[in-house]
PDB file of N, CA and C in Angstrom:
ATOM      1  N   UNK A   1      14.781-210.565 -43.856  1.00  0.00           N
ATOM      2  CA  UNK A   1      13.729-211.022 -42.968  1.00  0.00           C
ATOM      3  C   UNK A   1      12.548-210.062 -43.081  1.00  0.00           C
ATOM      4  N   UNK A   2      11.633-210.566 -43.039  1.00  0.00           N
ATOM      5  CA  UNK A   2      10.352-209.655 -43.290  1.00  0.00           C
ATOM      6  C   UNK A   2       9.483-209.983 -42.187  1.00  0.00           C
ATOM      7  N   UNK A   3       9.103-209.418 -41.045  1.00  0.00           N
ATOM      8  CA  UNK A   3       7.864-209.077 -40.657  1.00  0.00           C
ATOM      9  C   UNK A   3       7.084-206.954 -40.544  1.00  0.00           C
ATOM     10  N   UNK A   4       6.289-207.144 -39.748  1.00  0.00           N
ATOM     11  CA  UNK A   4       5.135-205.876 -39.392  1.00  0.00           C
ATOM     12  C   UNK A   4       5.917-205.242 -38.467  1.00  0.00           C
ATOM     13  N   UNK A   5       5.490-204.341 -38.418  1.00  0.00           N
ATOM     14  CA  UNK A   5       5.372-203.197 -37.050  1.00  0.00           C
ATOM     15  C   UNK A   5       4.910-204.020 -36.100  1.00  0.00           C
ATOM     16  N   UNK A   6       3.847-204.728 -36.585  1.00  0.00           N
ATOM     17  CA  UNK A   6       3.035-205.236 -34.901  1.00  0.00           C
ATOM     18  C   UNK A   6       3.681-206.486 -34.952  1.00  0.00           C
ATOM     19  N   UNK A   7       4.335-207.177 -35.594  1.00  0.00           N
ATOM     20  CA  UNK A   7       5.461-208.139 -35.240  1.00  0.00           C
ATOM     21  C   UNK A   7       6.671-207.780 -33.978  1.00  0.00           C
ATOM     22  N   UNK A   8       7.488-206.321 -34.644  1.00  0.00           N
ATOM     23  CA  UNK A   8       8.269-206.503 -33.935  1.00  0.00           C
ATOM     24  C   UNK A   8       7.874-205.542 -32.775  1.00  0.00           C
ATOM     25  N   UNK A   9       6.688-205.081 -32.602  1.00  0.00           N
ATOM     26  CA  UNK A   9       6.001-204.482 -31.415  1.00  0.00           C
ATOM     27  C   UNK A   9       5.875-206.023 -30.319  1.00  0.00           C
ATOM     28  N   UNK A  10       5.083-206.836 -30.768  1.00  0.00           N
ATOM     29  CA  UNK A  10       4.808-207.964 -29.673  1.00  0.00           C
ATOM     30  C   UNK A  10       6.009-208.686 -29.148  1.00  0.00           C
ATOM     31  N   UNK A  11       7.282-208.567 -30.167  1.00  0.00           N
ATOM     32  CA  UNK A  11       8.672-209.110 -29.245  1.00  0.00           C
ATOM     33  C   UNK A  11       8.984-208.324 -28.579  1.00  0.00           C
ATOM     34  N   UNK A  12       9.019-207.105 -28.955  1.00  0.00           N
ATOM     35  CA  UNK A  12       9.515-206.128 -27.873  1.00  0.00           C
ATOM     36  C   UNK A  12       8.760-206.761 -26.788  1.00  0.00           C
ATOM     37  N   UNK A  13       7.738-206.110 -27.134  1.00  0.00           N
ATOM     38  CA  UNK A  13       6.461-206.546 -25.549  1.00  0.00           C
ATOM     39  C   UNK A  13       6.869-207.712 -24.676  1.00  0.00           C
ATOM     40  N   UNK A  14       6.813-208.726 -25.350  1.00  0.00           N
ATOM     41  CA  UNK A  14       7.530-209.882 -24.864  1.00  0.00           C
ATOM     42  C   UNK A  14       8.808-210.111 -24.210  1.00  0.00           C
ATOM     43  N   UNK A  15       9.612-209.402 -24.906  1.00  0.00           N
ATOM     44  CA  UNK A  15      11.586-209.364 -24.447  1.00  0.00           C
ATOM     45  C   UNK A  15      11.155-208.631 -23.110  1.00  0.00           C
ATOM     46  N   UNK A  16      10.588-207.773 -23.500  1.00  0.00           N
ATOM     47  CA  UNK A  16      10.471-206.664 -22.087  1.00  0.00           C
ATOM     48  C   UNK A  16       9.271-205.889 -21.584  1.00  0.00           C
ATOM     49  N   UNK A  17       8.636-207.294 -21.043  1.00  0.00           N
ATOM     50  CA  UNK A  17       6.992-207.056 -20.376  1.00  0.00           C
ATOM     51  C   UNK A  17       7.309-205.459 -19.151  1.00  0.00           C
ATOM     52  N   UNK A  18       8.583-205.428 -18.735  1.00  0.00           N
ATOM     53  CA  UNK A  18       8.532-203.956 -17.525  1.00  0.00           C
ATOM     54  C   UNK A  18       8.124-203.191 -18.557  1.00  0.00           C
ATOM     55  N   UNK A  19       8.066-203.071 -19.702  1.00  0.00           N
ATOM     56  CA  UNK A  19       6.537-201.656 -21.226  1.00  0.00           C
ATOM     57  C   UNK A  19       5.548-201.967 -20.023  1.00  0.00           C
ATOM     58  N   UNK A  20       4.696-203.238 -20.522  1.00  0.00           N
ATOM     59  CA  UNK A  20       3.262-202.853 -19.663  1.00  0.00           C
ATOM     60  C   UNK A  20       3.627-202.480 -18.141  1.00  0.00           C
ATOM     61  N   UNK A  21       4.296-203.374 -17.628  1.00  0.00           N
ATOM     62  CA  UNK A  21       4.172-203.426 -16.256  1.00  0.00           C
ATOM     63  C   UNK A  21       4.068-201.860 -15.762  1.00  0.00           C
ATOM     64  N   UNK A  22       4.971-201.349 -16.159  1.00  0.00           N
ATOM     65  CA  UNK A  22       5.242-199.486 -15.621  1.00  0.00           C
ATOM     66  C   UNK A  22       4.515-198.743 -16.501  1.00  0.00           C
ATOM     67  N   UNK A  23       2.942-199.356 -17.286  1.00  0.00           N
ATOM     68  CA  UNK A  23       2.126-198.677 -17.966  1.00  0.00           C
ATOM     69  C   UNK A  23       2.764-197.885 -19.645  1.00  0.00           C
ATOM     70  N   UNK A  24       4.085-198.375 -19.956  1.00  0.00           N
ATOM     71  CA  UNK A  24       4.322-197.269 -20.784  1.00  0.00           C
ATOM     72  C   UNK A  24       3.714-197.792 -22.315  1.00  0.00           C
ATOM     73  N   UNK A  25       3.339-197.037 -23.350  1.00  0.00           N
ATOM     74  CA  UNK A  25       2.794-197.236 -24.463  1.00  0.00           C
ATOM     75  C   UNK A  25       3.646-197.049 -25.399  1.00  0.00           C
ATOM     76  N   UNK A  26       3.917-198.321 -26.144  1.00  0.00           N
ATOM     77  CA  UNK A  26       5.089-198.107 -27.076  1.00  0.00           C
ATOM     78  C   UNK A  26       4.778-198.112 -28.700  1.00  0.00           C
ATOM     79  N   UNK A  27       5.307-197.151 -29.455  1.00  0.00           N
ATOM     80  CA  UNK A  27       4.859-197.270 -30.679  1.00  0.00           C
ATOM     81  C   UNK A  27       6.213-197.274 -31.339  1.00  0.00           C
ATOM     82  N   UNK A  28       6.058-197.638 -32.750  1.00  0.00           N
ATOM     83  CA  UNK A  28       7.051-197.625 -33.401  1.00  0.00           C
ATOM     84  C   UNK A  28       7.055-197.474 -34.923  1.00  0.00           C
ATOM     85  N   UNK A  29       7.929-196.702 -35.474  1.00  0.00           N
ATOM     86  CA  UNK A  29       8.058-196.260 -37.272  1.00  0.00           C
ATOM     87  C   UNK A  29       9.276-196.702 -37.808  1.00  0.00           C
ATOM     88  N   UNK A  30       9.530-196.914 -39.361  1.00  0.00           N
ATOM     89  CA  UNK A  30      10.510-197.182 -39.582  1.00  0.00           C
ATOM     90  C   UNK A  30      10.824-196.351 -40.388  1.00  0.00           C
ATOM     91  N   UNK A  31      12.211-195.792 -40.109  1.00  0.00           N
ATOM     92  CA  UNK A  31      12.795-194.860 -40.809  1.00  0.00           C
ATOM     93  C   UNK A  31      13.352-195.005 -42.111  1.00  0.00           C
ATOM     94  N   UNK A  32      13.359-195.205 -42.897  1.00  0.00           N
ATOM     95  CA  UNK A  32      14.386-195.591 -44.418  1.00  0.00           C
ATOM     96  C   UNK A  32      15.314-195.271 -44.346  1.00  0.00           C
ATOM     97  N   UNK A  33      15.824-193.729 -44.500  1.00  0.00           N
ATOM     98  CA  UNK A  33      16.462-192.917 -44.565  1.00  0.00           C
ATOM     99  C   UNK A  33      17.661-193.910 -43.575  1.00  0.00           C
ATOM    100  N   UNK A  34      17.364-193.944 -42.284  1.00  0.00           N
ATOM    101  CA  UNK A  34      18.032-194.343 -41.286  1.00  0.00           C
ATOM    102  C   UNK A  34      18.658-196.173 -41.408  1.00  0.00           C
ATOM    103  N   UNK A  35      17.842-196.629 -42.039  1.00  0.00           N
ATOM    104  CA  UNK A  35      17.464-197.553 -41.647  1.00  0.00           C
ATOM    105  C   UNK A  35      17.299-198.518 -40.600  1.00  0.00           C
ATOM    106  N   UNK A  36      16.409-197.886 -39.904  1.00  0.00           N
ATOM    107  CA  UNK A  36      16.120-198.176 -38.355  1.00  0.00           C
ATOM    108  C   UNK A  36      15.003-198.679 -37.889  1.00  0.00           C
ATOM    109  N   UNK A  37      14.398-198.304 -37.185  1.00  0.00           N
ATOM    110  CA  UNK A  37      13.034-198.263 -36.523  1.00  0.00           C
ATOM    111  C   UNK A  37      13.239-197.226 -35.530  1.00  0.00           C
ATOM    112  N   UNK A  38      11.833-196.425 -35.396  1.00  0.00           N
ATOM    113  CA  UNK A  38      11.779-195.643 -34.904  1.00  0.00           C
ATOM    114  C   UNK A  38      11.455-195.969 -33.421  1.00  0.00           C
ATOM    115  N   UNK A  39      11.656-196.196 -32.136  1.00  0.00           N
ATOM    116  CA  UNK A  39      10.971-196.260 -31.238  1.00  0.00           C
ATOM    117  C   UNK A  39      10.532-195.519 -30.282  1.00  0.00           C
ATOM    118  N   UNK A  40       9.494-195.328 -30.024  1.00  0.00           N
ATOM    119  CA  UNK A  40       9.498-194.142 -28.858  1.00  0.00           C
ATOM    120  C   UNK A  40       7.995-195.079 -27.778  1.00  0.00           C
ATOM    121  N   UNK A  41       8.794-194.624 -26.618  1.00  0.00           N
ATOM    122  CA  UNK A  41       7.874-195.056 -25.119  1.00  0.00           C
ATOM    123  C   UNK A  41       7.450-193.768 -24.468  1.00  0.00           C
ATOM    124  N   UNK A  42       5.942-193.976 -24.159  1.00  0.00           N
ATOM    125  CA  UNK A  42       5.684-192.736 -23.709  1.00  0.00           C
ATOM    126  C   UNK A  42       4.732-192.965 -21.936  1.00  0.00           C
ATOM    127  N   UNK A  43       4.271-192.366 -21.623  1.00  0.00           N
ATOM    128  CA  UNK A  43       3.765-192.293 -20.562  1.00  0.00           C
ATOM    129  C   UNK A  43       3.132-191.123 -19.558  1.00  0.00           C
ATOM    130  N   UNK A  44       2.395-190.183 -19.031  1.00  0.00           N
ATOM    131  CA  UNK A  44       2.024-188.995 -18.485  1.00  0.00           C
ATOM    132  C   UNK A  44       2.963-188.204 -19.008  1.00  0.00           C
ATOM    133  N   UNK A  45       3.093-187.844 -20.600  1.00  0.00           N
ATOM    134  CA  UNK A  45       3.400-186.670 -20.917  1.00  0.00           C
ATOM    135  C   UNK A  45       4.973-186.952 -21.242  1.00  0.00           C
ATOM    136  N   UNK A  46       5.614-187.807 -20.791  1.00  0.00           N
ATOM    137  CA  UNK A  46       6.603-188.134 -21.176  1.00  0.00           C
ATOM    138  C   UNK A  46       7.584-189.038 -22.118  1.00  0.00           C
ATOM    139  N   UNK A  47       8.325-188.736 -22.570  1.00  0.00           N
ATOM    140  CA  UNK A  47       8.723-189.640 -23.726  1.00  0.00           C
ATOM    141  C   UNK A  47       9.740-189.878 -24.076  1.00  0.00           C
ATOM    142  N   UNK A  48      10.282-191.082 -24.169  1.00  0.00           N
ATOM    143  CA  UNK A  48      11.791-191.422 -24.897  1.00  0.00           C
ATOM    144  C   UNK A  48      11.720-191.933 -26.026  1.00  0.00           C
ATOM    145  N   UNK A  49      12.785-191.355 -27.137  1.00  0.00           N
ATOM    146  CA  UNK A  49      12.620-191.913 -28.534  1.00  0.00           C
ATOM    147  C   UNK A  49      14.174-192.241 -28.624  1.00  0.00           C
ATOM    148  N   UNK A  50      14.241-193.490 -29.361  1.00  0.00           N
ATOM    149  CA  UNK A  50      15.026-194.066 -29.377  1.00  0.00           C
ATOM    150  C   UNK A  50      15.658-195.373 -30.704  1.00  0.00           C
ATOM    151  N   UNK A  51      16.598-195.007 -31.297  1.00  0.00           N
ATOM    152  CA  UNK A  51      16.485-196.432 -32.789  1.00  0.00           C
ATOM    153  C   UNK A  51      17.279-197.349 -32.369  1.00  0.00           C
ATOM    154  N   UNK A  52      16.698-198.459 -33.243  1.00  0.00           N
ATOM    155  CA  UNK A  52      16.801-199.703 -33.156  1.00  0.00           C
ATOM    156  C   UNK A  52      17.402-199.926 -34.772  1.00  0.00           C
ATOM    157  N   UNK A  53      18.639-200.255 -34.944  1.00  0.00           N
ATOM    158  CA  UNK A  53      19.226-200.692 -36.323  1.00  0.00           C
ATOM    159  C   UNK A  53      18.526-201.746 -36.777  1.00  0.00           C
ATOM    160  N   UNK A  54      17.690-201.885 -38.397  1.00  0.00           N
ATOM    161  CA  UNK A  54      17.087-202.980 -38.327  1.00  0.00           C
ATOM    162  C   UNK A  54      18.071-204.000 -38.158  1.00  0.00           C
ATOM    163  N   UNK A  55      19.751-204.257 -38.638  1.00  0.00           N
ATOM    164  CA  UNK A  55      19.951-205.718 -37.989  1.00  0.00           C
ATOM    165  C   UNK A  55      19.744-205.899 -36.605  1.00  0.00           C
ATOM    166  N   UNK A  56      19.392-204.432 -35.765  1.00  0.00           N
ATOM    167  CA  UNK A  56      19.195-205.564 -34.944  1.00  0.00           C
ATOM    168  C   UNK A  56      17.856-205.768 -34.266  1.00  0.00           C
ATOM    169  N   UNK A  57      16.739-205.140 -35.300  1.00  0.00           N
ATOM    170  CA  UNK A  57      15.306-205.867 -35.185  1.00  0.00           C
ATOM    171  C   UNK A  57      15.384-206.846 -35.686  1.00  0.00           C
ATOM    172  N   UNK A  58      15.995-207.255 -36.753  1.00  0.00           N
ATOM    173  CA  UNK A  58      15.985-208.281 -36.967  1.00  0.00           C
ATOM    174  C   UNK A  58      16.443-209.837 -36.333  1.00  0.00           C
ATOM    175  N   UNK A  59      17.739-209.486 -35.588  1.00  0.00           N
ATOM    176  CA  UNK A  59      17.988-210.301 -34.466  1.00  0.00           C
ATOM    177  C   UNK A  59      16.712-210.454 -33.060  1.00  0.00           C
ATOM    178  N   UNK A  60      16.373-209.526 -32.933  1.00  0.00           N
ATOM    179  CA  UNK A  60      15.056-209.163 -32.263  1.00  0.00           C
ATOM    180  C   UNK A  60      14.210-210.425 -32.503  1.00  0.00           C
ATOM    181  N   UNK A  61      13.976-210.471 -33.590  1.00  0.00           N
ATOM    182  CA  UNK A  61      12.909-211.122 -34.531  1.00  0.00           C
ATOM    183  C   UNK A  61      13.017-212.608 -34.184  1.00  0.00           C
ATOM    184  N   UNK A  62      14.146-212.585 -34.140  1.00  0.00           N
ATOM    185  CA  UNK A  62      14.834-214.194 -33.922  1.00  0.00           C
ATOM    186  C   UNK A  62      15.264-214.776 -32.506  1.00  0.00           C
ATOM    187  N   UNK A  63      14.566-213.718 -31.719  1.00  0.00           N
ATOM    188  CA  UNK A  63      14.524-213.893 -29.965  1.00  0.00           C
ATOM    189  C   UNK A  63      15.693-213.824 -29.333  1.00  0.00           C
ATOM    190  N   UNK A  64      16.869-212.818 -30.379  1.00  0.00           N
ATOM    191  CA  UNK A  64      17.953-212.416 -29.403  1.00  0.00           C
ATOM    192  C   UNK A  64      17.834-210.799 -28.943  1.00  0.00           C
ATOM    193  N   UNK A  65      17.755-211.055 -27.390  1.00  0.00           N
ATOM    194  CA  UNK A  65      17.073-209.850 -26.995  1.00  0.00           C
ATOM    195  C   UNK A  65      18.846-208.625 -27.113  1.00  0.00           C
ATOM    196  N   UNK A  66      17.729-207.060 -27.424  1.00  0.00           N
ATOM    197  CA  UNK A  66      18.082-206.310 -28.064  1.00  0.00           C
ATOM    198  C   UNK A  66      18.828-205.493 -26.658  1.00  0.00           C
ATOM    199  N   UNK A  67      20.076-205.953 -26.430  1.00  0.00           N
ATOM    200  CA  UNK A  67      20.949-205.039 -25.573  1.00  0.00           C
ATOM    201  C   UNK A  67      20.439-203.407 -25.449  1.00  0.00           C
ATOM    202  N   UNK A  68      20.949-203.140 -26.259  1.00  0.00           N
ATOM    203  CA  UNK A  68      20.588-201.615 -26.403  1.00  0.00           C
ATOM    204  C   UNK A  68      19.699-201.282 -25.915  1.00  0.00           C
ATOM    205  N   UNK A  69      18.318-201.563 -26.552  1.00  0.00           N
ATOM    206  CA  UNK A  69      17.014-200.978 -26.146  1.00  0.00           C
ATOM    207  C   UNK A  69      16.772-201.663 -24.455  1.00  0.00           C
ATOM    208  N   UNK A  70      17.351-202.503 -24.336  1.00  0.00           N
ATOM    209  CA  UNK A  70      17.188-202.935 -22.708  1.00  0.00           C
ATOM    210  C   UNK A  70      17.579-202.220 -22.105  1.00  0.00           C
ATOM    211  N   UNK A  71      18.374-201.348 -21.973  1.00  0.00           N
ATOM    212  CA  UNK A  71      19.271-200.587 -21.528  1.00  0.00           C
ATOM    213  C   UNK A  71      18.058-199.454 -21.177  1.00  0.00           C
ATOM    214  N   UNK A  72      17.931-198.662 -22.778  1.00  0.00           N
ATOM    215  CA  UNK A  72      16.898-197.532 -22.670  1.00  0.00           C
ATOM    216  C   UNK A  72      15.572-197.888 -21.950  1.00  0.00           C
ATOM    217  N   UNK A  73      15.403-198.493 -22.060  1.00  0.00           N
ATOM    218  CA  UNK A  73      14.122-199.436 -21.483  1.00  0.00           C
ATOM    219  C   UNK A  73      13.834-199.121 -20.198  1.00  0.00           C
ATOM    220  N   UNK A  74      14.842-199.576 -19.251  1.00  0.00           N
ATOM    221  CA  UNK A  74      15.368-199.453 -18.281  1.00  0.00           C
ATOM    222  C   UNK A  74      15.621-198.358 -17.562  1.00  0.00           C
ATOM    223  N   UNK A  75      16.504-197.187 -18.265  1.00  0.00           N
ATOM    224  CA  UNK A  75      16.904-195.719 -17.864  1.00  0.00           C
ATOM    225  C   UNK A  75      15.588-195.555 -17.435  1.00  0.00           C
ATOM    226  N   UNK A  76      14.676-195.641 -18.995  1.00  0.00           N
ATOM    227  CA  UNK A  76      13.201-194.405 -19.433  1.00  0.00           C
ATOM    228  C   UNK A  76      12.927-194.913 -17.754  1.00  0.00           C
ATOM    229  N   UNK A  77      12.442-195.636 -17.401  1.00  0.00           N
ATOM    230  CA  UNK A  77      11.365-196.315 -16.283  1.00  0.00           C
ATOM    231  C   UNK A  77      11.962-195.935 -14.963  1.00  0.00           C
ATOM    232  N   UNK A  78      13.204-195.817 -14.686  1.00  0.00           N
ATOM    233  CA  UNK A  78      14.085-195.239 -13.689  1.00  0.00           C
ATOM    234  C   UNK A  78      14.496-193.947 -13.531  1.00  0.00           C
ATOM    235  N   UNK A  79      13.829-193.496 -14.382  1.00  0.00           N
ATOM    236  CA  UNK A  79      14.094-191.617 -14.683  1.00  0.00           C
ATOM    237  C   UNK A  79      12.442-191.527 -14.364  1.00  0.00           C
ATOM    238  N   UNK A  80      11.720-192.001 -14.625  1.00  0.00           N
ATOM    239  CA  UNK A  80      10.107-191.773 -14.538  1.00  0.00           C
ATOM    240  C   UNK A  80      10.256-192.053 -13.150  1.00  0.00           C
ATOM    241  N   UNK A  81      10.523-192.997 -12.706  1.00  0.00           N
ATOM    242  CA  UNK A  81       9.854-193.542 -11.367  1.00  0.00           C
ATOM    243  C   UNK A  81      11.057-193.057 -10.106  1.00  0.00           C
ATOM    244  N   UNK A  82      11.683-191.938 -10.659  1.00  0.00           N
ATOM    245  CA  UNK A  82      12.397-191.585  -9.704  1.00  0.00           C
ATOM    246  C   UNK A  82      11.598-189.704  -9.571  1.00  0.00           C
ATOM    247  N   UNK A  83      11.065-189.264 -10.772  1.00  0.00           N
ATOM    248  CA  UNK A  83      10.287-188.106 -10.312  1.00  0.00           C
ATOM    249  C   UNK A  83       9.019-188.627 -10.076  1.00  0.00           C
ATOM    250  N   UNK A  84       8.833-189.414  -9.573  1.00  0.00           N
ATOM    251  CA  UNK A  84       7.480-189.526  -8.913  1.00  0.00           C
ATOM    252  C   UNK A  84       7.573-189.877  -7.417  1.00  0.00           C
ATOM    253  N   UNK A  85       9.055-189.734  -7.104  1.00  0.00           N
ATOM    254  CA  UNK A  85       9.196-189.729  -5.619  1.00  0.00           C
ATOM    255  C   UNK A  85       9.445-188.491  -4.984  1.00  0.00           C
ATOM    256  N   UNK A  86      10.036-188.281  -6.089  1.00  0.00           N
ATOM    257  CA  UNK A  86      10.687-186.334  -5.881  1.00  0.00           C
ATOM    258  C   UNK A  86       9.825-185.407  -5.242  1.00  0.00           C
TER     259      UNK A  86
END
């Protein structure tokens, strides 16, 4: 399967609009070596990096949302928004 970076940037975005909603800025690289994708979410200084196996960007690709990274997704934004009550 072949798409971009900014392909599988806008599903992400899409699978999991709480990126914008909680402001975080997501970029992403692909590793070879790994064969992964690199992901990392960032926000006031903070940052989670995190891979994504391409099979399963590639399932990604095909609008089956990516367990895993939902997960991290999730933590990152609940670890942020719990020191900002602190």
């Amino acid at each position: 399967m072949t798409y971009t970076k900014d392909d599988l940037a806008g599903m992400v975005l899409e699978m999991y609009p709480e990126i914008r909603h909680h402001g975080l800025f997501l970029d992403l690289t692909f590793d070879n070596e790994k064969d992964a994708w690199i992901i990392k979410l960032t926000r006031d200084g903070k940052k989670l990096t995190t891979y994504l196996e391409k099979k399963d960007a590639d399932e990604c690709m095909n609008n089956i949302k990516c367990v895993y990274l939902g997960v991290q997704v999730e933590q990152f934004i609940r670890n942020f928004e719990e020191r900002l009550v602190e």
